[in-house]
PDB file of N, CA and C in Angstrom:
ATOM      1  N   UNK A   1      -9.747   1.781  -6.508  1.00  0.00           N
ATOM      2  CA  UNK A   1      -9.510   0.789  -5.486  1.00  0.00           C
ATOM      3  C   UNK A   1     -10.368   1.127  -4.278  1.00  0.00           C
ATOM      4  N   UNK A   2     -10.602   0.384  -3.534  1.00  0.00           N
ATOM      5  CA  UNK A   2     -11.403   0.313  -2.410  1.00  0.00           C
ATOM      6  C   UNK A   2     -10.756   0.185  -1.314  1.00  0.00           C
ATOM      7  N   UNK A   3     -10.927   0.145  -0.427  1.00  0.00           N
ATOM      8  CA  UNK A   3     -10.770  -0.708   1.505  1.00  0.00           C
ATOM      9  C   UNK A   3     -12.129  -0.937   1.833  1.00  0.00           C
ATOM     10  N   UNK A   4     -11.511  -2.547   2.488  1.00  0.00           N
ATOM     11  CA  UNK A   4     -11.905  -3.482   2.606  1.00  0.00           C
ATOM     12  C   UNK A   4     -11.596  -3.401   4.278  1.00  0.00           C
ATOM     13  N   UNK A   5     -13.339  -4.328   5.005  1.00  0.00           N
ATOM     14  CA  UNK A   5     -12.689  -4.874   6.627  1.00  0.00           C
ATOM     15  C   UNK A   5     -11.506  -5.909   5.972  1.00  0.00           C
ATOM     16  N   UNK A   6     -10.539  -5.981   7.330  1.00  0.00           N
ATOM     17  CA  UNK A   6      -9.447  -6.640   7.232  1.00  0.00           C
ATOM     18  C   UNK A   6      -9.765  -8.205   6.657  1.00  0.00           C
ATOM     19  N   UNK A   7      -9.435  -9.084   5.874  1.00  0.00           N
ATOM     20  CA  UNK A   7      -9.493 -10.244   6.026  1.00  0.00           C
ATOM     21  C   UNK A   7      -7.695 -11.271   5.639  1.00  0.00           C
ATOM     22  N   UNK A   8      -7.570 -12.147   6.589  1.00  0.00           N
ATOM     23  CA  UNK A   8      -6.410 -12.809   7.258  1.00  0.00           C
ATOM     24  C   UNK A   8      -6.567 -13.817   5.914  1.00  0.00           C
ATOM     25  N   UNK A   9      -5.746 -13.812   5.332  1.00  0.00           N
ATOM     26  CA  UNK A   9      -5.173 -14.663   4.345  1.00  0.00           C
ATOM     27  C   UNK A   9      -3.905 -15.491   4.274  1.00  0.00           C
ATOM     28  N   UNK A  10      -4.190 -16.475   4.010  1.00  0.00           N
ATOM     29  CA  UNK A  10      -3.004 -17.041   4.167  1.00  0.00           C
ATOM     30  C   UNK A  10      -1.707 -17.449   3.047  1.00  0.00           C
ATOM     31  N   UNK A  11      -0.534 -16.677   2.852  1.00  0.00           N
ATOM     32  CA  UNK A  11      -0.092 -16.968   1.920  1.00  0.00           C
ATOM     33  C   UNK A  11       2.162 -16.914   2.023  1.00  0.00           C
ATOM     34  N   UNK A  12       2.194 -18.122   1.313  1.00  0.00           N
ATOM     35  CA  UNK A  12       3.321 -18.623   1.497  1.00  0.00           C
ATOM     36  C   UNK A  12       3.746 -18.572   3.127  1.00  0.00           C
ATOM     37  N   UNK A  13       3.209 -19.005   3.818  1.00  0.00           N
ATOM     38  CA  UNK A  13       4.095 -19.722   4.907  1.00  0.00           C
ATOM     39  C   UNK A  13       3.015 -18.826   6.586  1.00  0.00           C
ATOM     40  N   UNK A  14       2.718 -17.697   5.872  1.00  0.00           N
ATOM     41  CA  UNK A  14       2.316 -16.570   6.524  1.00  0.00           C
ATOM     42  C   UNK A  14       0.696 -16.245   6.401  1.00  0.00           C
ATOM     43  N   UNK A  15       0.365 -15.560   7.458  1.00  0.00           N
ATOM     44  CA  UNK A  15      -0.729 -14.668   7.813  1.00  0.00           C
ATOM     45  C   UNK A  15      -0.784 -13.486   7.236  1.00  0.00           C
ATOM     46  N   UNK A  16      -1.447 -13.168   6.127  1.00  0.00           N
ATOM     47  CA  UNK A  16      -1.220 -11.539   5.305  1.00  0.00           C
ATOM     48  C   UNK A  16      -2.897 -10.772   5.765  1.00  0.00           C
ATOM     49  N   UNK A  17      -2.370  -9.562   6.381  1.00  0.00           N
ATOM     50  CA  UNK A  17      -4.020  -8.989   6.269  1.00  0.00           C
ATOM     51  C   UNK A  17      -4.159  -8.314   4.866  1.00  0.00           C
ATOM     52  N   UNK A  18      -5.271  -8.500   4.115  1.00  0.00           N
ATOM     53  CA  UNK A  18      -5.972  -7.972   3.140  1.00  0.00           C
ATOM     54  C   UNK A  18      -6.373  -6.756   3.603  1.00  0.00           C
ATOM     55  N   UNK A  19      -6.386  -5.616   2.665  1.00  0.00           N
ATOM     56  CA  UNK A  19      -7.187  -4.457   3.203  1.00  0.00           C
ATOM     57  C   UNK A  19      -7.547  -3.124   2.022  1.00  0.00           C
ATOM     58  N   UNK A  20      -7.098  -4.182   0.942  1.00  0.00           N
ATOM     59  CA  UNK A  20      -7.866  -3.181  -0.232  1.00  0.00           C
ATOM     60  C   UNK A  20      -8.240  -3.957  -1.227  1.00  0.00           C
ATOM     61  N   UNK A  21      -9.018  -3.845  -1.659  1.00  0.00           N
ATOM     62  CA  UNK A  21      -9.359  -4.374  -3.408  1.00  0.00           C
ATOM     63  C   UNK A  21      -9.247  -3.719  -4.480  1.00  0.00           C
ATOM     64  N   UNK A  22      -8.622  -4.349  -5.344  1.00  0.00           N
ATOM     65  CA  UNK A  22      -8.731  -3.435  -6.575  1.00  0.00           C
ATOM     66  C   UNK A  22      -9.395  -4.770  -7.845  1.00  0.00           C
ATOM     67  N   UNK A  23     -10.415  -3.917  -8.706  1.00  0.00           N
ATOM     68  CA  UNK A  23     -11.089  -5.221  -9.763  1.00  0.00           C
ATOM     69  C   UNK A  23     -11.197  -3.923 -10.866  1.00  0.00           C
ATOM     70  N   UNK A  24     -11.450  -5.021 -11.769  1.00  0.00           N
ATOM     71  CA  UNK A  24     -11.397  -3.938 -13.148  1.00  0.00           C
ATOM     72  C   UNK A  24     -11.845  -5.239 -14.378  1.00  0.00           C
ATOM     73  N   UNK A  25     -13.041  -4.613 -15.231  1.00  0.00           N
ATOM     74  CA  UNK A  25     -13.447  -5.754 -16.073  1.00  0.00           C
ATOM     75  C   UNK A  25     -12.324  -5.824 -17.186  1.00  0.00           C
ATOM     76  N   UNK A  26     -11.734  -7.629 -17.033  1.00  0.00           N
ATOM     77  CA  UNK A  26     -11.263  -7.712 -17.714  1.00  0.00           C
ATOM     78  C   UNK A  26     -11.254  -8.374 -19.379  1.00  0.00           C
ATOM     79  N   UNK A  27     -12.938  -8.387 -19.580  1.00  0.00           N
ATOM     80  CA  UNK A  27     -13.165  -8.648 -20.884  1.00  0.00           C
ATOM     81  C   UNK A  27     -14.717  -8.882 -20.989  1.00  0.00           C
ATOM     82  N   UNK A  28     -15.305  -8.066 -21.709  1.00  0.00           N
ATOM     83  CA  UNK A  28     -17.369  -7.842 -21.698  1.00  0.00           C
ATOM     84  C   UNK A  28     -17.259  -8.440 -23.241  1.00  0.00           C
ATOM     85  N   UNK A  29     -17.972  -8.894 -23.085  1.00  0.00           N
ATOM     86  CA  UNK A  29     -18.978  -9.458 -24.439  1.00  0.00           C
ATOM     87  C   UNK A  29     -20.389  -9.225 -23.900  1.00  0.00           C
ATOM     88  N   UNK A  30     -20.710  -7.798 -24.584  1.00  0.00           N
ATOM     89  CA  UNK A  30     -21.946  -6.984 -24.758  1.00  0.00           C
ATOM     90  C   UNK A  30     -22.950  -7.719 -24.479  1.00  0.00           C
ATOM     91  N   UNK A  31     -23.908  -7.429 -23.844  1.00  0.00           N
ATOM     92  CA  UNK A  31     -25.035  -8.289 -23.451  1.00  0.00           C
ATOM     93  C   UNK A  31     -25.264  -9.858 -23.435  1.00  0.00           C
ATOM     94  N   UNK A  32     -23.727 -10.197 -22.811  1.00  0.00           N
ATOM     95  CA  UNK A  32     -23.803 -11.730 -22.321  1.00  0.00           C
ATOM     96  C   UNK A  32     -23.286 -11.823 -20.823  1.00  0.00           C
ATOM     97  N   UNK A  33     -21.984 -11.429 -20.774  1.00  0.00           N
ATOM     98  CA  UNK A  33     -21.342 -11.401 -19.544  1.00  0.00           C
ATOM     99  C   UNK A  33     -20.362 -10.746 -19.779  1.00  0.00           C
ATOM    100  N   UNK A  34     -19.819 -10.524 -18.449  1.00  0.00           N
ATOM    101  CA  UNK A  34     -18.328  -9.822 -18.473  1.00  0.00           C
ATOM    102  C   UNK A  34     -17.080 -10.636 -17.013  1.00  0.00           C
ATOM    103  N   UNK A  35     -16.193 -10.814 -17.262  1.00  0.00           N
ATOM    104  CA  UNK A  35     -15.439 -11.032 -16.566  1.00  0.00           C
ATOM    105  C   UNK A  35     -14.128  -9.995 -15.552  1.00  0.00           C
ATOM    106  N   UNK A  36     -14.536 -10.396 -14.159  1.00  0.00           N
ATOM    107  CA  UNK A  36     -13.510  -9.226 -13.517  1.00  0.00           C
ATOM    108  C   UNK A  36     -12.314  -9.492 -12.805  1.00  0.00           C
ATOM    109  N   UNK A  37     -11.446  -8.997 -12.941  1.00  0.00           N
ATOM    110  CA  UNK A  37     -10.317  -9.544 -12.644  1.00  0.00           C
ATOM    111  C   UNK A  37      -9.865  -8.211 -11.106  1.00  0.00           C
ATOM    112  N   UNK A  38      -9.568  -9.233  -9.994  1.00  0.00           N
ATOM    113  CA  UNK A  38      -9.483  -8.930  -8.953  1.00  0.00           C
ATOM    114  C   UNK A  38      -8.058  -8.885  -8.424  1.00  0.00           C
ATOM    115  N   UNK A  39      -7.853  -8.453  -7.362  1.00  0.00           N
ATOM    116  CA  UNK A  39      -6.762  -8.202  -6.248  1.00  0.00           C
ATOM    117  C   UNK A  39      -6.893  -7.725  -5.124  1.00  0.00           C
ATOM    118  N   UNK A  40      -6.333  -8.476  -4.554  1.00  0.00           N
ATOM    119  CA  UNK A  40      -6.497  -8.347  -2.381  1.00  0.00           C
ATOM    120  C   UNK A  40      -5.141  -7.340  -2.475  1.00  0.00           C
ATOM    121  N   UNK A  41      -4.863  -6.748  -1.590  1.00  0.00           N
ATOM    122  CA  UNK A  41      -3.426  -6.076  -1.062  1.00  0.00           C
ATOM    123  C   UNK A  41      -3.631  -5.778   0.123  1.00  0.00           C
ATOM    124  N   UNK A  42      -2.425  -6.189   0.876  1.00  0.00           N
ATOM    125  CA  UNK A  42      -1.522  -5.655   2.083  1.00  0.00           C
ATOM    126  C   UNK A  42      -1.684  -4.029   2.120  1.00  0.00           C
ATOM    127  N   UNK A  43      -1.780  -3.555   3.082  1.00  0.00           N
ATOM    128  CA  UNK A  43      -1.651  -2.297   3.098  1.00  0.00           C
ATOM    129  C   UNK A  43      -0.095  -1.546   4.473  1.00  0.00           C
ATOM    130  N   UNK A  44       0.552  -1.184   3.557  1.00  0.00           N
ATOM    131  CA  UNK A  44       1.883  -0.459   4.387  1.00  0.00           C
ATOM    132  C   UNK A  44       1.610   0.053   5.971  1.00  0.00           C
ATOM    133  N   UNK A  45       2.349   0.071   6.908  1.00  0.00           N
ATOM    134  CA  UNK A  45       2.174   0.967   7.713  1.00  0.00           C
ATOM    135  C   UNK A  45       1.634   2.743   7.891  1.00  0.00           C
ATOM    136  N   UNK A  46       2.576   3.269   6.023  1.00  0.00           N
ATOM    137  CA  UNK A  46       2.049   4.490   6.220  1.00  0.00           C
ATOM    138  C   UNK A  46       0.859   4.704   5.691  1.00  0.00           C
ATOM    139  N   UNK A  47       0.142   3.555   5.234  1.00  0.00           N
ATOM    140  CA  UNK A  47      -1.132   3.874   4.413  1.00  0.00           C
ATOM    141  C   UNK A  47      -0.656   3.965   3.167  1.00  0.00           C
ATOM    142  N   UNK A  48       0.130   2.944   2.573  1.00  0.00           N
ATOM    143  CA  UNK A  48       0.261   2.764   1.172  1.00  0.00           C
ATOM    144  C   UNK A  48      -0.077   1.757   0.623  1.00  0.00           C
ATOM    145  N   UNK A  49      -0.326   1.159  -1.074  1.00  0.00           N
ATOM    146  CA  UNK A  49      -0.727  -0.503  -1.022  1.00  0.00           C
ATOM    147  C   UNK A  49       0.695  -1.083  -0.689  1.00  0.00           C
ATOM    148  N   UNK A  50      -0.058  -2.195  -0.548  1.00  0.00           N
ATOM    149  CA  UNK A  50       1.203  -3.098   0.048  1.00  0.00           C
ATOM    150  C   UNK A  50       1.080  -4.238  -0.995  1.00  0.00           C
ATOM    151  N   UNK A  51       1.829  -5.405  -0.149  1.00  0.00           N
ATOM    152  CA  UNK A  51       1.565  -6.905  -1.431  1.00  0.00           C
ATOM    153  C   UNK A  51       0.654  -7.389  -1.873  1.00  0.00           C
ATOM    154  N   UNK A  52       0.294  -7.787  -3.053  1.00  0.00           N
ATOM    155  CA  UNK A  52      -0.647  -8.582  -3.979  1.00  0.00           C
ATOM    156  C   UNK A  52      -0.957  -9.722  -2.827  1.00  0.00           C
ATOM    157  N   UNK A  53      -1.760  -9.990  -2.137  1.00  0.00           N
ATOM    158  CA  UNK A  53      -2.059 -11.511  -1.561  1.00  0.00           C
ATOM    159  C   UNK A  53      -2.696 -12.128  -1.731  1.00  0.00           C
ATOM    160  N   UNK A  54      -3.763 -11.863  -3.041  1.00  0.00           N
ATOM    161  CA  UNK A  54      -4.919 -12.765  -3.478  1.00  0.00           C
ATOM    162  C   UNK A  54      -5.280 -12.026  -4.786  1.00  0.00           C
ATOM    163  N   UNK A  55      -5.542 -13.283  -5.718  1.00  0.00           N
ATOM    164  CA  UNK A  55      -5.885 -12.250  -7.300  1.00  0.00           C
ATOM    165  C   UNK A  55      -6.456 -13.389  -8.089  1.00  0.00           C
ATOM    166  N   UNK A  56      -7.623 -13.289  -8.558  1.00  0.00           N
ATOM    167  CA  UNK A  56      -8.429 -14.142  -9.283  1.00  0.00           C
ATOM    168  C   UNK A  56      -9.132 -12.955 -10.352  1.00  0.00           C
ATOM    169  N   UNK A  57     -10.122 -14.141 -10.926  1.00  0.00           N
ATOM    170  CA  UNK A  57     -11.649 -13.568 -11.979  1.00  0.00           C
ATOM    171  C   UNK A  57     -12.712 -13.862 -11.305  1.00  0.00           C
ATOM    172  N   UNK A  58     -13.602 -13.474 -11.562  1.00  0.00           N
ATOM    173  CA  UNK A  58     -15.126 -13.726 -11.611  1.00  0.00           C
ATOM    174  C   UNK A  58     -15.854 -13.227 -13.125  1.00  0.00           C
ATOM    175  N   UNK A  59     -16.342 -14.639 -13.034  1.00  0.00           N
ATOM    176  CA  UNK A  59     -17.199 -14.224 -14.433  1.00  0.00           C
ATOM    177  C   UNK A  59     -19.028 -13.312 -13.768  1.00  0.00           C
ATOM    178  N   UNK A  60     -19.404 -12.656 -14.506  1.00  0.00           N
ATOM    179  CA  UNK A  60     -20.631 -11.824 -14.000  1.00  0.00           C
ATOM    180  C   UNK A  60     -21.024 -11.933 -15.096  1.00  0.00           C
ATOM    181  N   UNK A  61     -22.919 -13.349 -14.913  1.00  0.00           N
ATOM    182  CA  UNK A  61     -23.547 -13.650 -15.985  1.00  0.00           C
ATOM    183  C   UNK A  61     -25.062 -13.195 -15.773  1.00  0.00           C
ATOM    184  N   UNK A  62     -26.083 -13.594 -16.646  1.00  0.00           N
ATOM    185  CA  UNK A  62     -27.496 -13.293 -16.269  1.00  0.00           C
ATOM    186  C   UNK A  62     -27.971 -12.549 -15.594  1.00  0.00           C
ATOM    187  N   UNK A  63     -28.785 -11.758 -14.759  1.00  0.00           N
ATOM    188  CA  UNK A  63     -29.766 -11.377 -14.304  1.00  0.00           C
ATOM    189  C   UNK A  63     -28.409 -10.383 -13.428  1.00  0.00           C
ATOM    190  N   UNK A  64     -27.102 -10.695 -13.115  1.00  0.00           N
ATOM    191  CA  UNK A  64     -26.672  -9.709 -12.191  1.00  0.00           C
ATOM    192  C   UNK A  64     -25.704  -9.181 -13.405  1.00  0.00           C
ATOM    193  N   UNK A  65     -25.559  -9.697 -14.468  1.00  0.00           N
ATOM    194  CA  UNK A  65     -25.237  -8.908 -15.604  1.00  0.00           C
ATOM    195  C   UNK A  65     -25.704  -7.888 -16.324  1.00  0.00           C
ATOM    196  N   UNK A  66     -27.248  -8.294 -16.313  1.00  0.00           N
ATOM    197  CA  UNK A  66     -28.477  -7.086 -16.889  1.00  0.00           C
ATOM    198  C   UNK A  66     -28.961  -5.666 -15.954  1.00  0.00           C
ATOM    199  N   UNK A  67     -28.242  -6.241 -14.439  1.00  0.00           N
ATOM    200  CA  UNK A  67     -28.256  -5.302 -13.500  1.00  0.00           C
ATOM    201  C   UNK A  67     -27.205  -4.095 -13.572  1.00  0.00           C
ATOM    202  N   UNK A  68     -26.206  -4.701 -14.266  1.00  0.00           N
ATOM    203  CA  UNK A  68     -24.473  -3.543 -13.956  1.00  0.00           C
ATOM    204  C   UNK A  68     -24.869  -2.520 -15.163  1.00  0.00           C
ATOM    205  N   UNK A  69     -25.289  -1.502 -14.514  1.00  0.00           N
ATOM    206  CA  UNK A  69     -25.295  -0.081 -15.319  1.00  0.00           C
ATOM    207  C   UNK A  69     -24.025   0.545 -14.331  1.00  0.00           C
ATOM    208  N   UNK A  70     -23.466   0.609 -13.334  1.00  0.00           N
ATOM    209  CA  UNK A  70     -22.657   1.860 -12.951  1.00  0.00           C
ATOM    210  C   UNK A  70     -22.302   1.290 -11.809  1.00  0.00           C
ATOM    211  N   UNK A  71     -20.820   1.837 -11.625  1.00  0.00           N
ATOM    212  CA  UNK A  71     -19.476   1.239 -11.473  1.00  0.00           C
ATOM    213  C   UNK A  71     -19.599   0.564  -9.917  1.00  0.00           C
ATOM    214  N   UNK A  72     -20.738   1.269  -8.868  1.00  0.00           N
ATOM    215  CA  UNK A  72     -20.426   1.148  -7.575  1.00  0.00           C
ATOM    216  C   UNK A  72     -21.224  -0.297  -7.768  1.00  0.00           C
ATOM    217  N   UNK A  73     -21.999  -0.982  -8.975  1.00  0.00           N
ATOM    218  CA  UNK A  73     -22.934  -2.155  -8.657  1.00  0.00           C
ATOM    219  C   UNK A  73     -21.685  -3.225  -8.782  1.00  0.00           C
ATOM    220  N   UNK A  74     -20.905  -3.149  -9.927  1.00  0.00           N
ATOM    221  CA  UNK A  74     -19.682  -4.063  -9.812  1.00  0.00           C
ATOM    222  C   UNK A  74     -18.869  -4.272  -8.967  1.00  0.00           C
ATOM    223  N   UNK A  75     -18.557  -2.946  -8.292  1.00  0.00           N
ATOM    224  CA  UNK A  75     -18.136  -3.314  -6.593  1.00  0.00           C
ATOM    225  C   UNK A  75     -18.634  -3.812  -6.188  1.00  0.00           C
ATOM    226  N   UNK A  76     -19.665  -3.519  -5.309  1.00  0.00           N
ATOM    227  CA  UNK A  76     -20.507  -4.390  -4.719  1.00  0.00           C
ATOM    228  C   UNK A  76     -20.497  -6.220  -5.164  1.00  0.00           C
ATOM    229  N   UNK A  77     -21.061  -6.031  -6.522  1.00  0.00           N
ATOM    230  CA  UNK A  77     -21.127  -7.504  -6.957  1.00  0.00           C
ATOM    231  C   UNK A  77     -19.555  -8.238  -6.554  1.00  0.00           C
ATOM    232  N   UNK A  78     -18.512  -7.678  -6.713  1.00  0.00           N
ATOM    233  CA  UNK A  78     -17.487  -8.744  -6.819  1.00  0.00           C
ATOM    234  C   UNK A  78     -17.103  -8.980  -5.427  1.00  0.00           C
ATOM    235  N   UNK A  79     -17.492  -7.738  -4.678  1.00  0.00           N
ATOM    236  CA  UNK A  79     -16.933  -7.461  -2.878  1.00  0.00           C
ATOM    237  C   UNK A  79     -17.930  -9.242  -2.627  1.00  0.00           C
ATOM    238  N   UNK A  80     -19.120  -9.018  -2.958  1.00  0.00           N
ATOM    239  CA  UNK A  80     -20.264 -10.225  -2.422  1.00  0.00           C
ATOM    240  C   UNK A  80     -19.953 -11.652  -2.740  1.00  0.00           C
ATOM    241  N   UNK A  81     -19.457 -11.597  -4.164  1.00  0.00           N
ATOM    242  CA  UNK A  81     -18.934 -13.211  -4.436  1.00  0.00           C
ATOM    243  C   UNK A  81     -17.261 -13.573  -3.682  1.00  0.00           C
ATOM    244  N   UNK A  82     -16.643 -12.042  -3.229  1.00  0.00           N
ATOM    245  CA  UNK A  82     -15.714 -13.022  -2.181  1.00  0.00           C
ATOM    246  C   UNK A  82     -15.934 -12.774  -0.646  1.00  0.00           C
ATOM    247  N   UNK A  83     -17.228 -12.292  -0.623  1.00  0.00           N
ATOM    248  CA  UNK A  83     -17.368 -12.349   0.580  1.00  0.00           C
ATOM    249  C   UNK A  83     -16.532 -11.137   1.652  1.00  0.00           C
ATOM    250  N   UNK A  84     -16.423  -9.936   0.987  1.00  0.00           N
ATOM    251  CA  UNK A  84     -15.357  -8.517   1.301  1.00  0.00           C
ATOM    252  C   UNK A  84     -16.394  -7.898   1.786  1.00  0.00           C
ATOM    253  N   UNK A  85     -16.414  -6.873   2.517  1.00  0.00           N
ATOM    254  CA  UNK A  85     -17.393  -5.977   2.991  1.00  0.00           C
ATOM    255  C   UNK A  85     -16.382  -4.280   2.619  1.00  0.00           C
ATOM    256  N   UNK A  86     -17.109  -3.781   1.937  1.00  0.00           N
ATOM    257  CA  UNK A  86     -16.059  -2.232   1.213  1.00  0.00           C
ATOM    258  C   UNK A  86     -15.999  -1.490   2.069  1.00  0.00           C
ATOM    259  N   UNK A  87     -15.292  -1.079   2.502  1.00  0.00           N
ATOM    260  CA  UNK A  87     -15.788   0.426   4.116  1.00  0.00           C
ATOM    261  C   UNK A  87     -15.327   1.996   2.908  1.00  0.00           C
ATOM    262  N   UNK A  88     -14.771   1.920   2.145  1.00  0.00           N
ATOM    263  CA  UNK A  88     -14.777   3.009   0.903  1.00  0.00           C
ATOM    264  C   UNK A  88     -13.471   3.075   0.257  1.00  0.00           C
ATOM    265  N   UNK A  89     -13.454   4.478  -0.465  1.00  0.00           N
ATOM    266  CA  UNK A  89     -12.479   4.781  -1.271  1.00  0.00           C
ATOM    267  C   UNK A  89     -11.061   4.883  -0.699  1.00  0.00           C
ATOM    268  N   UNK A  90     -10.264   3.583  -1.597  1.00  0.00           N
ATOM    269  CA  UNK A  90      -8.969   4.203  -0.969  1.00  0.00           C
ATOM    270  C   UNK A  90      -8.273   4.814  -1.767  1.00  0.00           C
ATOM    271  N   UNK A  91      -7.674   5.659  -0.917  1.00  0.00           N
ATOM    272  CA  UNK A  91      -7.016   6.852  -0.976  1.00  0.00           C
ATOM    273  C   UNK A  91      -5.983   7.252  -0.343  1.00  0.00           C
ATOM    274  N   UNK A  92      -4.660   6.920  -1.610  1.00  0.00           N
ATOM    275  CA  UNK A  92      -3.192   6.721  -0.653  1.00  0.00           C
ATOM    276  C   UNK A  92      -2.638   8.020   0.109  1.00  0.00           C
ATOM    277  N   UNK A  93      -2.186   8.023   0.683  1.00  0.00           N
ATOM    278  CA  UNK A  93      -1.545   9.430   1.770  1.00  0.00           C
ATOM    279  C   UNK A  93      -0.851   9.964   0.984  1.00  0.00           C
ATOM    280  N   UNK A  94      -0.947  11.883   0.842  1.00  0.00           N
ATOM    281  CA  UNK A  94      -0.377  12.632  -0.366  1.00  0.00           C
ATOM    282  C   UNK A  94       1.396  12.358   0.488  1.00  0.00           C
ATOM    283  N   UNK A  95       1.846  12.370  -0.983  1.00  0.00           N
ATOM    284  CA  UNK A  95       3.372  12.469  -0.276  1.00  0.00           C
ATOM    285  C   UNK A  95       4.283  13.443   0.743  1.00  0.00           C
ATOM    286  N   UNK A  96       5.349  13.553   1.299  1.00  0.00           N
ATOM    287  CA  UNK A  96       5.221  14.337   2.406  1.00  0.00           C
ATOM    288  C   UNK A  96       6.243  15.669   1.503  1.00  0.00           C
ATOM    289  N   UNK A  97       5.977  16.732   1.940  1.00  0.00           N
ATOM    290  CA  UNK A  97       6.311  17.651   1.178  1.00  0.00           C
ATOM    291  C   UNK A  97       7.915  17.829   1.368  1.00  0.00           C
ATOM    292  N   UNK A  98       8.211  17.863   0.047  1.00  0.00           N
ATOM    293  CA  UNK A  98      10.059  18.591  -0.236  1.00  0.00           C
ATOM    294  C   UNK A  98      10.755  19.326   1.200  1.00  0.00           C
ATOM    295  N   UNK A  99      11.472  19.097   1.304  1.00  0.00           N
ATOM    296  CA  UNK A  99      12.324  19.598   2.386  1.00  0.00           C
ATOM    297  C   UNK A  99      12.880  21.113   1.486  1.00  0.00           C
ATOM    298  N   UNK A 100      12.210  22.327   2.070  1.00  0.00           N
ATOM    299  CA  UNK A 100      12.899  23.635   1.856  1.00  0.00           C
ATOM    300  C   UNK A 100      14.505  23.420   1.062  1.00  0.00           C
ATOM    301  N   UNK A 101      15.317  24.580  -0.144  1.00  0.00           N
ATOM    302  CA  UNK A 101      15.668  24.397  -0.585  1.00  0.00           C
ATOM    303  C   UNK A 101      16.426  25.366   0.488  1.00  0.00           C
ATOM    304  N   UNK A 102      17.158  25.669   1.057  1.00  0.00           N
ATOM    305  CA  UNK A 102      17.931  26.489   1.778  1.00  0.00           C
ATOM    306  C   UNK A 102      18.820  27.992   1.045  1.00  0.00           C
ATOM    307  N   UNK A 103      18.924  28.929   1.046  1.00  0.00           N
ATOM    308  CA  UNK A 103      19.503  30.160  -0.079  1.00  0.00           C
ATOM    309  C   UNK A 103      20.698  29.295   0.491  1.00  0.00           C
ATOM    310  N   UNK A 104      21.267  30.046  -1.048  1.00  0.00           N
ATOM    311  CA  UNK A 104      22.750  30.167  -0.842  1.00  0.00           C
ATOM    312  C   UNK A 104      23.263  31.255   0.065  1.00  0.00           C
ATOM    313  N   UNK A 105      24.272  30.811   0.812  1.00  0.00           N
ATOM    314  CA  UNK A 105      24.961  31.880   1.431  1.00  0.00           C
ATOM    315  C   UNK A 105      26.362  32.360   0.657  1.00  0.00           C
ATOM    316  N   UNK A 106      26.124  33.884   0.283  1.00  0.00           N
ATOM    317  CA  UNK A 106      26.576  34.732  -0.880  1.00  0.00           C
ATOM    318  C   UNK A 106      28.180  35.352   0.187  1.00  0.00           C
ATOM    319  N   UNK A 107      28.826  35.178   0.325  1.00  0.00           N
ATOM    320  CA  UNK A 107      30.270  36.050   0.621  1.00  0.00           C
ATOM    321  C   UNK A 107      30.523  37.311   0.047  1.00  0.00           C
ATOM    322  N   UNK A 108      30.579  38.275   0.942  1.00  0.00           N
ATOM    323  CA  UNK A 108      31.166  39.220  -0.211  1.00  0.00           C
ATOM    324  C   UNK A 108      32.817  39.374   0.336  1.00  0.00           C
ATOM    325  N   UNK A 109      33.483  39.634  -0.607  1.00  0.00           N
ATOM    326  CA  UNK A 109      34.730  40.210  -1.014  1.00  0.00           C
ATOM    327  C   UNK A 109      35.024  41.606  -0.456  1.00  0.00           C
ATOM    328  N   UNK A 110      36.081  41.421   0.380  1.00  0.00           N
ATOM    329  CA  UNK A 110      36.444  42.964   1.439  1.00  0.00           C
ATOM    330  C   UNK A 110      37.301  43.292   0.235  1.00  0.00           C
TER     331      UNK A 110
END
């Protein structure tokens, strides 16, 4: 998945900011085309994904098909047909560490 500059989407009733992409080909037929299947997301306050707010395909044919040898050109390509600009890798916040297990407190017997 990526991050994305913010873009204001509008969905069910509301203003959603976009702020990650995630795409992944969802079906190649070998030296014709391939199709990619996309997703916008909300991103949480703490830096987590947030809601689905936009999710389509793009088909990727001819000449920018014969171009996709490696993975960052398909970014690029799909960021360009919706018009996304990538600022990089996202990368969710490690979780916050376990709260200490406290000893037991042992009694002894007078």
């Amino acid at each position: 998945m990526k991050t994305i500059q913010p873009v204001s989407i509008w969905d069910n009733g509301q203003n959603l900011e976009a702020k990650i992409l995630n795409t992944y080909a969802a079906n190649v037929t070998l030296g014709v085309s391939a199709t990619f299947a996309y997703l916008l997301f909300t991103e949480k306050e703490d830096g987590n994904q947030g809601l689905p707010v936009r999710q389509g395909n793009l088909e990727m044919r001819g000449e920018a098909y014969t171009q996709w040898e490696v993975d960052s050109y398909a970014w690029d390509w799909v960021a360009g047909q919706l018009n996304l600009t990538i600022t990089g890798d996202f990368i969710p916040p490690a979780p916050p560490e376990p709260e200490p297990t406290p000893e037991p407190i042992i009694e002894e017997s007078i």
